[in-house]
Each structure stands twice: as C-alpha cells, then as structure tokens.
Protein backbone atom coordinates (compact mmCIF):
# COMPACT_ATOMS: atom_id res chain seq x y z
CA UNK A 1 1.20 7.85 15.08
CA UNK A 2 -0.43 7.90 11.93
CA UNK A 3 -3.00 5.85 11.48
CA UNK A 4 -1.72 2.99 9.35
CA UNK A 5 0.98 3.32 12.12
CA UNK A 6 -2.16 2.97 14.85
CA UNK A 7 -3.91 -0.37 12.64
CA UNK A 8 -0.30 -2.05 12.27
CA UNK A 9 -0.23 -1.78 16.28
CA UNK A 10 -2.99 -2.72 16.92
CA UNK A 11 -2.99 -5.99 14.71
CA UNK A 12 0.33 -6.98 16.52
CA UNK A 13 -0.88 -6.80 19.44
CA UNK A 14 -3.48 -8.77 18.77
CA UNK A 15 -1.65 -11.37 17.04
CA UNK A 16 1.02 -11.22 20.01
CA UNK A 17 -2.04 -11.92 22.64
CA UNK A 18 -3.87 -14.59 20.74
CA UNK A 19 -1.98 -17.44 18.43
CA UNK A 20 -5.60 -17.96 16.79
CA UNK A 21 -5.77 -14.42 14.95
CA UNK A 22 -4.25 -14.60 11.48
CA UNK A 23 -4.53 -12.26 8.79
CA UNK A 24 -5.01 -12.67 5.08
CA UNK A 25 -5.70 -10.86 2.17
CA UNK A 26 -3.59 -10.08 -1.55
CA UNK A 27 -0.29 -8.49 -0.64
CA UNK A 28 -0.66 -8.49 2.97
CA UNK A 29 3.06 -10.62 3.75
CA UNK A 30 5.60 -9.65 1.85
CA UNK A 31 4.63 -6.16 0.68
CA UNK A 32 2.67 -5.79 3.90
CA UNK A 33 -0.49 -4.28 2.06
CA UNK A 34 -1.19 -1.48 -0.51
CA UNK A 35 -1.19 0.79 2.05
CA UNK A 36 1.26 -0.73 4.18
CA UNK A 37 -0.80 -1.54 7.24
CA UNK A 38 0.65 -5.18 7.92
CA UNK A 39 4.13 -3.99 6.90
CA UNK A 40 6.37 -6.64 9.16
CA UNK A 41 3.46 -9.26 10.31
CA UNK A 42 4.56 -11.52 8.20
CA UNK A 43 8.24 -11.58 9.01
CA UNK A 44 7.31 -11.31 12.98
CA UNK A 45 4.47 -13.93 13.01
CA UNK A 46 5.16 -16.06 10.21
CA UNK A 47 3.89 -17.42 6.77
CA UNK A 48 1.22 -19.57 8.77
CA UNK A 49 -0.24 -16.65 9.85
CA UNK A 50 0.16 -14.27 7.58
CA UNK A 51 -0.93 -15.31 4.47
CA UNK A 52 -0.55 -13.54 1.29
CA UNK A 53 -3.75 -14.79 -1.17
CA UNK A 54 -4.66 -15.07 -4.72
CA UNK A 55 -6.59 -12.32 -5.95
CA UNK A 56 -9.70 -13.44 -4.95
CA UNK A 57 -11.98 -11.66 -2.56
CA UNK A 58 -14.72 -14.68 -2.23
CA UNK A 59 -11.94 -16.96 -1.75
CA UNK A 60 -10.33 -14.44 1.23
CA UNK A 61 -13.66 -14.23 2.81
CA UNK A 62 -14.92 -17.85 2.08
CA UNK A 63 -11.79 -19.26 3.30
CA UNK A 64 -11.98 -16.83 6.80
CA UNK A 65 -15.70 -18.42 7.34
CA UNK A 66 -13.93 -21.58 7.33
CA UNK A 67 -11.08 -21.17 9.84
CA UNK A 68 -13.13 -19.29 11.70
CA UNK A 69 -15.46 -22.07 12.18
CA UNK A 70 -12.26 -24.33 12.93
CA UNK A 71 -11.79 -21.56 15.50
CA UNK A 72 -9.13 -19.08 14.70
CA UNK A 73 -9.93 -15.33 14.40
CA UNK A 74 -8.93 -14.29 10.54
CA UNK A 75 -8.63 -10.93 10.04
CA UNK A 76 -8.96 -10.13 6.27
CA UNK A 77 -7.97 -7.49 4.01
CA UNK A 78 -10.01 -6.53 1.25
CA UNK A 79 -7.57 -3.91 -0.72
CA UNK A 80 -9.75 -1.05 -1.63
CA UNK A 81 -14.12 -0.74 -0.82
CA UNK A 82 -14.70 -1.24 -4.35
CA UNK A 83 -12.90 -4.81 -4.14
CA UNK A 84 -14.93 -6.03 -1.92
CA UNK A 85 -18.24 -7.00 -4.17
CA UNK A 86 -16.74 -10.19 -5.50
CA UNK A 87 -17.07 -11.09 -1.64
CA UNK A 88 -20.81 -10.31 -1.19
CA UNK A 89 -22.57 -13.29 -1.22
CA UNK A 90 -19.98 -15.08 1.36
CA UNK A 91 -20.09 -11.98 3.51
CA UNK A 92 -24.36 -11.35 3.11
CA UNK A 93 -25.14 -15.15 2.59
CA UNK A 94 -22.53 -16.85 5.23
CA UNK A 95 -20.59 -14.82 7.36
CA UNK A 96 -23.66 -12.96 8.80
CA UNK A 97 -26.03 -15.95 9.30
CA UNK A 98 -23.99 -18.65 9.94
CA UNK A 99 -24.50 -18.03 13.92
CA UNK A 100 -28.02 -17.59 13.57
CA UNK A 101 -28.54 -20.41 11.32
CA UNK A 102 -26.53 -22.88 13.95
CA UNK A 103 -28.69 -21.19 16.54
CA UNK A 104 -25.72 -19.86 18.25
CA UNK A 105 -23.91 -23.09 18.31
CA UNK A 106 -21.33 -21.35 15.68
CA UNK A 107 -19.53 -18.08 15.94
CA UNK A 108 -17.65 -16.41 13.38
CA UNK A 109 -15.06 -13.84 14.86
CA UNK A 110 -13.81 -12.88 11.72
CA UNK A 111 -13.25 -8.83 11.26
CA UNK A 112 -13.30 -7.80 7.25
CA UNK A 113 -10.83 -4.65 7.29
CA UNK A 114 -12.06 -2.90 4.32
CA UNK A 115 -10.34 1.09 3.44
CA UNK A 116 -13.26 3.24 2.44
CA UNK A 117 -14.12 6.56 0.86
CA UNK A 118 -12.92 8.96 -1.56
CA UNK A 119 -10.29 11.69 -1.28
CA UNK A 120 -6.75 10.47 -2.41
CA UNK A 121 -7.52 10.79 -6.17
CA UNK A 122 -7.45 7.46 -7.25
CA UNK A 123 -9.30 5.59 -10.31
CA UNK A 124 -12.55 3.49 -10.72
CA UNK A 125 -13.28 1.24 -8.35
CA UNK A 126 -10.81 2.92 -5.68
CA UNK A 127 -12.95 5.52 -3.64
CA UNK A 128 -16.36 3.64 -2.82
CA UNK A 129 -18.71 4.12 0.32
CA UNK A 130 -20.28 0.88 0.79
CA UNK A 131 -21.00 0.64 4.15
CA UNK A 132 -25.35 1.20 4.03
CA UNK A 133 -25.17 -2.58 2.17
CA UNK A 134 -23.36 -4.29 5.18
CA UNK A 135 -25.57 -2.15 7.90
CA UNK A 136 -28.29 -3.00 6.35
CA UNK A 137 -27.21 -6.59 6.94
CA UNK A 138 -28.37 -8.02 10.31
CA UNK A 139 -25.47 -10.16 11.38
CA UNK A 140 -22.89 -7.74 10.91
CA UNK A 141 -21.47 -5.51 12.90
CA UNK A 142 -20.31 -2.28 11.35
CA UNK A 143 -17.53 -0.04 12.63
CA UNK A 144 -15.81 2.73 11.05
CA UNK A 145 -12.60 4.28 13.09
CA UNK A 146 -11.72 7.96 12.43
CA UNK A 147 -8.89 8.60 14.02
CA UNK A 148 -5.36 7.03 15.07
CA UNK A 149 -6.45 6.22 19.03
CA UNK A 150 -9.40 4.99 18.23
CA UNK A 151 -8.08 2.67 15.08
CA UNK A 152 -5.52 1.14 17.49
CA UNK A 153 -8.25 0.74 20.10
CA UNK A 154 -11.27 -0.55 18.05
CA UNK A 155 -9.78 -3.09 15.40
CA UNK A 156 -8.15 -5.03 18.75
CA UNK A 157 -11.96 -4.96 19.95
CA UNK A 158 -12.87 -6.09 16.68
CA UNK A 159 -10.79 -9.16 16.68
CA UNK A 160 -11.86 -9.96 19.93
CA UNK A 161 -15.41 -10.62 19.19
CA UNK A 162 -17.08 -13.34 18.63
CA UNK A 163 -19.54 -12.10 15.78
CA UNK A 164 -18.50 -10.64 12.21
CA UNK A 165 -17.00 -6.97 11.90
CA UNK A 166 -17.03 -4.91 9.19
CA UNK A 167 -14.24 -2.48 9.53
CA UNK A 168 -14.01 0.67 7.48
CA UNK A 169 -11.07 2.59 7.59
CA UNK A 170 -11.37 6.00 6.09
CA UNK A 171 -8.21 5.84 3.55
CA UNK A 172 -7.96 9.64 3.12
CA UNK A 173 -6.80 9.63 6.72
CA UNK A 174 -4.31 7.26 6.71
CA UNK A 175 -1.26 9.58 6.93
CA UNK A 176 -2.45 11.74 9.63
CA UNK A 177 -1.03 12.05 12.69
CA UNK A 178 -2.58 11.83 16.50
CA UNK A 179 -1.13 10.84 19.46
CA UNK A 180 -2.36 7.31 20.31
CA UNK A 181 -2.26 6.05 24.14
CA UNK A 182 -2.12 2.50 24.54
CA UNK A 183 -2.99 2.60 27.87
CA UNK A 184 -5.58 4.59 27.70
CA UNK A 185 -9.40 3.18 28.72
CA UNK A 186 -11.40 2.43 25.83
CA UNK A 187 -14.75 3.42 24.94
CA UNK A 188 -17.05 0.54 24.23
CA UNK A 189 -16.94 -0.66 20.63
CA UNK A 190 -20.50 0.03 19.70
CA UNK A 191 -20.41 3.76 21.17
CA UNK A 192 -20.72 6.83 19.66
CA UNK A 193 -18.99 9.55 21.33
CA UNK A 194 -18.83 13.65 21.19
CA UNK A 195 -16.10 14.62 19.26
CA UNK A 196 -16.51 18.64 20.12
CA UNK A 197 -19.01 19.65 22.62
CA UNK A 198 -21.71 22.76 21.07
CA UNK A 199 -24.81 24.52 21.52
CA UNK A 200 -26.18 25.72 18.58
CA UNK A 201 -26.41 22.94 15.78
CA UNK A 202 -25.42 19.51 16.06
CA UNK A 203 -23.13 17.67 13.56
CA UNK A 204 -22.86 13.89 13.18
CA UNK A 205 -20.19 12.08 11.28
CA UNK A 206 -18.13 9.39 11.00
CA UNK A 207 -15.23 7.44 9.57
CA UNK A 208 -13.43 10.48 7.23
CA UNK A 209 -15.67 13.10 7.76
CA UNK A 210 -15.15 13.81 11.43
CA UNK A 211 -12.04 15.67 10.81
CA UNK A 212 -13.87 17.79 8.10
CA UNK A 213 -17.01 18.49 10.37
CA UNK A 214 -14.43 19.25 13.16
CA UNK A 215 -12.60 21.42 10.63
CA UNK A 216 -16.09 23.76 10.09
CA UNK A 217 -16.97 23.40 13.51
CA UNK A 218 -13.53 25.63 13.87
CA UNK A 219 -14.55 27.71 11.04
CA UNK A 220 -17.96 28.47 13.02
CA UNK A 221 -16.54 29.18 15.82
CA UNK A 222 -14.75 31.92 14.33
CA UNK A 223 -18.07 33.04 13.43
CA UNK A 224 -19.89 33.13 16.44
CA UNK A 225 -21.76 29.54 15.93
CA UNK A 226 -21.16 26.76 18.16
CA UNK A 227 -21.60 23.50 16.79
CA UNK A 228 -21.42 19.75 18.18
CA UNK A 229 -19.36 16.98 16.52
CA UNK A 230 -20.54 13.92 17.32
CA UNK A 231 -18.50 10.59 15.98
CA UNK A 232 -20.79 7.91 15.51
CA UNK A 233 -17.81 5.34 15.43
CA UNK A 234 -20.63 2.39 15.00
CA UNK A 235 -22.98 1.86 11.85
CA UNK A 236 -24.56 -1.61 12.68
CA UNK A 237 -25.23 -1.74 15.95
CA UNK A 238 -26.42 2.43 15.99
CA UNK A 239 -25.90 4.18 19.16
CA UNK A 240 -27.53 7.42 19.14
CA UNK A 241 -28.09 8.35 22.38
CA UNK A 242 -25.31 10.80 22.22
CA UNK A 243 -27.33 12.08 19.04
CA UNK A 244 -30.59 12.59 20.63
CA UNK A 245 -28.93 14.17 24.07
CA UNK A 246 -27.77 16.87 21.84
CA UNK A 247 -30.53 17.15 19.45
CA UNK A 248 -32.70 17.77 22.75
CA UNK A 249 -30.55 20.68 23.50
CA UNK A 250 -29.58 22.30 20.10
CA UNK A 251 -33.01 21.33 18.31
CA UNK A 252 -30.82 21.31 15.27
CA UNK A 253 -28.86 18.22 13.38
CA UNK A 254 -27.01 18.25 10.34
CA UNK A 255 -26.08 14.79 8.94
CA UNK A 256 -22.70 14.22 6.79
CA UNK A 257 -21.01 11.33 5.16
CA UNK A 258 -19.37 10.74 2.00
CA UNK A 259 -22.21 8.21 0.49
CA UNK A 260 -24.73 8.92 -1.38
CA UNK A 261 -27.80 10.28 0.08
CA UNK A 262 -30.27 7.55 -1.48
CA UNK A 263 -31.29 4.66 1.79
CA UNK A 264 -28.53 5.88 3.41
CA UNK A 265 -27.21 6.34 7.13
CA UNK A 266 -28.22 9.84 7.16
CA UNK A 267 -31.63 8.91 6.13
CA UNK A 268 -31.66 5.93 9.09
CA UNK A 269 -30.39 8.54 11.37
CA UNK A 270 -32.98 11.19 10.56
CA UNK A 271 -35.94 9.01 10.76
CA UNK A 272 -35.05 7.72 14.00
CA UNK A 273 -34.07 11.20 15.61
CA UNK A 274 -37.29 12.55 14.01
CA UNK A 275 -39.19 9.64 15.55
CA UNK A 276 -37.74 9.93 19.38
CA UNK A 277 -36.72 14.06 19.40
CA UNK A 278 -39.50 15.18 17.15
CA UNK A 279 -40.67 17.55 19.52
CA UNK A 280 -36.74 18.91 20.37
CA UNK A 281 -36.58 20.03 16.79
CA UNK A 282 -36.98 23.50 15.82
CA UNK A 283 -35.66 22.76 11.92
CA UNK A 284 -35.50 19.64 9.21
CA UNK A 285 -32.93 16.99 10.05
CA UNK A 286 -30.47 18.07 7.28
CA UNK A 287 -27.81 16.36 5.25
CA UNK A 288 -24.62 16.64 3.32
CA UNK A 289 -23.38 13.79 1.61
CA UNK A 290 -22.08 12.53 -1.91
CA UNK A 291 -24.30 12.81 -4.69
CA UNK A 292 -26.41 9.80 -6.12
CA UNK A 293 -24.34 8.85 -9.01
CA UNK A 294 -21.83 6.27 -9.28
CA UNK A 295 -18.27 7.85 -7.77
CA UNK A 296 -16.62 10.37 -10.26
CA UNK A 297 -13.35 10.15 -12.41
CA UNK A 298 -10.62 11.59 -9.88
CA UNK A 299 -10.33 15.44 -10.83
CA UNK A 300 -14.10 15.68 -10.14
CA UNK A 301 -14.16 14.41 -6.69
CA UNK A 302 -13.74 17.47 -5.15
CA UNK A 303 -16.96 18.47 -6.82
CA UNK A 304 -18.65 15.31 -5.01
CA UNK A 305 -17.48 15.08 -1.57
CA UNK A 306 -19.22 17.12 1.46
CA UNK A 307 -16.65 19.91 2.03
CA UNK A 308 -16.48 23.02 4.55
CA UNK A 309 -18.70 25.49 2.50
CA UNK A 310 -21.10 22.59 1.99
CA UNK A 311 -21.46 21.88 6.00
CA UNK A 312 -21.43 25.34 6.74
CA UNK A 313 -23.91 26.23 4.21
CA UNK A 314 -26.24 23.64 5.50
CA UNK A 315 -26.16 24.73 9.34
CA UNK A 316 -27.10 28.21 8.37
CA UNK A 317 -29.98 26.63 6.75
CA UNK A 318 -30.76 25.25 9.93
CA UNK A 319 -30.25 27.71 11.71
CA UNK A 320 -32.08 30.43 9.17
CA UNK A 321 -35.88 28.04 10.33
C-alpha cells in the first residue's frame, strides 16, 4: 500500500468499529481530501459522518472540541501544516486543557490529522514543520507516522484515545509503497522503535526523514560505517529509551528533522541524551535539520532540507572526535 492507501484503511476501520468516530475537514466528502486520503468515507459512512466544512480551520477544530465533549471521536483534517494556525488558539487554549481544566471529568478524543513537511514542491504556506509548537504543548499528544504499516496502525490508535492527538503525516511520503499487515501486533503508540540496527553512530529521525536517514545509513554501509536508525514515531510523549540504549553503545548521535534547528526536537533530544548518557559520549550530540528562516520558494527547497551528503557529512564529523 501506499500510504494514503494505509491512512484511508485505517480510518475505515475505525469508522466501521466505532459509530462515534466522524471525520471532518474542507474537501474531505466528496473529493475525499487534497490528497485523497478519505477518498470513499463519505459515500460508505454517510454525510452525518463525513462532513465536508467551510474553510475554516478554528471552526473544524472548535466544532471537534464540541462533539467530542458530546462524546463522539472527530477526526479532523487540516489540509496542509501551514493551514493549521488559524486553529491555534482552539487547539493550545481548548483542546489541550479542557481535561485538565474539568479535572479529568472531560476527555477530548479528538485526533488533528495534519500533512507535514517539505519535499513535493509546492508554494507558501504548503511545506511547514510545525510540530515543536504542539510538543511543546502539554495536553497534546504528538505522533508522526513514517511509513505505510505504521500509518495504518497508529492513526486507529490515535482515534482510540481518549486525550488529543496531533498527527503528522509526512506528505512527501504519501505515494510510497510498503507492505502493510493488518494483522500484525502493534507497537505501543508512544514508542520509538529501531528502524536499522548499527554500531558506529546513531541516527534519530522521524516522520519523512526516516527513509532519508535509512537511505545514508545504506550509503555508509557501502562505506564501511555502520549506523543506527532509530524512528522516534512519538514527539509529545518522548520515548527515548531506544535513544539512550544505543547512544550507550555507539557514544555517537546525530539528530535530523526537517524543522528548523532553533527550540527544536533535536535540541530537546540532545539535552536530555546529554543529561542521562553524558558519560557514553565520545563526540557532540549533532544535528541536521532545516535552516532558521521561514520555508523557501519551491526550487530552493532542495537547498533547505537535510539530504544524504548533509547526514553523511555530519557522522564523519562525529566520528572524526
């Protein structure tokens, strides 16, 4: 499957196991979404729960804090990351407090499906990284899928929570293709897990650049280094355990995501690595990320995302202490 093929599945079988989930969001019926991801909801599940909006991204969000307190399980759509500021204050102000504000006498399952990150050459607005504003956000959860299995997997788990999700799906890997088992026992939502097993210099990732850190992690090979790809798969709650077991062992970590590098995830990462594994490390926690300037015009974001040369360039670095 690819994975818009993966989300799709996963939302109908959600939908198919519990008459409270609905989705929402501009163009999600009829067109079923820009990118096609709730293409036949609609005409399976109906109008009343699968509703196409107006183009309003506080109203989407407001109106899922609402149902969801009337207890359904909304899953919204914001179109593209960039969208999703209009929506701020609901999601920052309501959706994460609400539970804590009731003192847990309210829940709000609602999961905020937001397509992240740059690589698929599109205009202003279109190829944002958002996601250190919503983990900085206690209340949230944060969740960012990178492949098919796991996108099929881990928006179900999503849905089926009782607290707010953010969930980022890296856009630039939309189209690609994995084999996805539905049968197959799924990891814990909130667990990072090794992508590629190494010795040398560990990697950390998520959302779109796994496959690219698993792409130079082939390259390396061929060069005699053996690196460790470790998906973090969850922003807000952090699990890196799997980061510091390998850290302990490599005494090496290279960060990578496509936002910029300014309070970021790589910087939460780092401090907290350096603070429990400081003695396991033989270099600086490095990183690769985008630059800290607002997202480039299309033909120079190949310029601004982390690439092969730029991973590989910073685990010789690491390696060269």
């Amino acid at each position: 499957m690819t994975m818009v093929q993966a989300l799709n599945a996963g939302l109908r079988a959600a939908m198919g196991a519990d008459p409270a989930v609905m989705i929402l969001g501009e163009d999600v019926g009829r067109l079923g979404g820009v990118f096609r991801v709730t293409d036949g909801l609609q005409a399976e599940f109906g109008e009343d729960r699968v509703l196409d909006t107006p183009l309003s991204e506080s109203g989407i969000v407001g109106t899922a804090i609402g149902l969801a307190m009337r207890g359904y399980r909304p899953v919204c759509e914001i179109q593209f990351d960039g969208f999703v500021f209009p929506a701020f204050n609901q999601l920052v102000s309501q959706l994460a407090k609400l539970r804590y504000r009731s003192a847990g006498a309210l829940s709000l399952p609602v999961t905020v499906r937001i397509p992240f990150g740059g690589g698929i050459g599109a205009v202003e607005h279109h190829s944002e990284s958002p996601e250190a504003y919503f983990a900085h956000t206690a209340g949230l959860r944060v969740v960012a899928c990178s492949n098919p299995q796991d996108a099929y997997v881990m928006v179900q788990q999503s849905i089926a929570g009782d607290d707010p999700v953010i969930f980022l799906e890296p856009k630039r890997r939309y189209w690609e293709k994995a084999p996805v088992d539905r049968a197959a026992a799924a990891d814990p939502l909130h667990a990072a897990r090794v992508a590629r097993a190494g010795t040398d210099v560990t990697v950390v990732a998520y959302g779109p650049m796994v496959r690219t850190c698993l792409d130079a992690a082939a390259v390396a090979e061929g060069e005699g280094m053996s690196l460790a790809v470790i998906d973090l798969r969850t922003l807000s709650p952090l699990d890196l355990q799997p980061v510091l077991d390998s850290v302990r062992s490599t005494g090496r970590l290279v960060v990578v995501h496509e936002a910029p590098s300014n309070c970021s995830l790589s910087a939460e990462i780092a401090a907290q690595v350096t603070e429990e594994a400081f003695f396991s490390l033989a270099a600086p926690v490095l990183r690769v990320t985008g630059y800290d300037i607002p997202y480039p015009p299309s033909r120079f974001e190949a310029a601004y995302l982390p690439d092969l040369d730029r991973i590989l360039d910073a685990v010789d670095r690491s390696r060269a202490y």
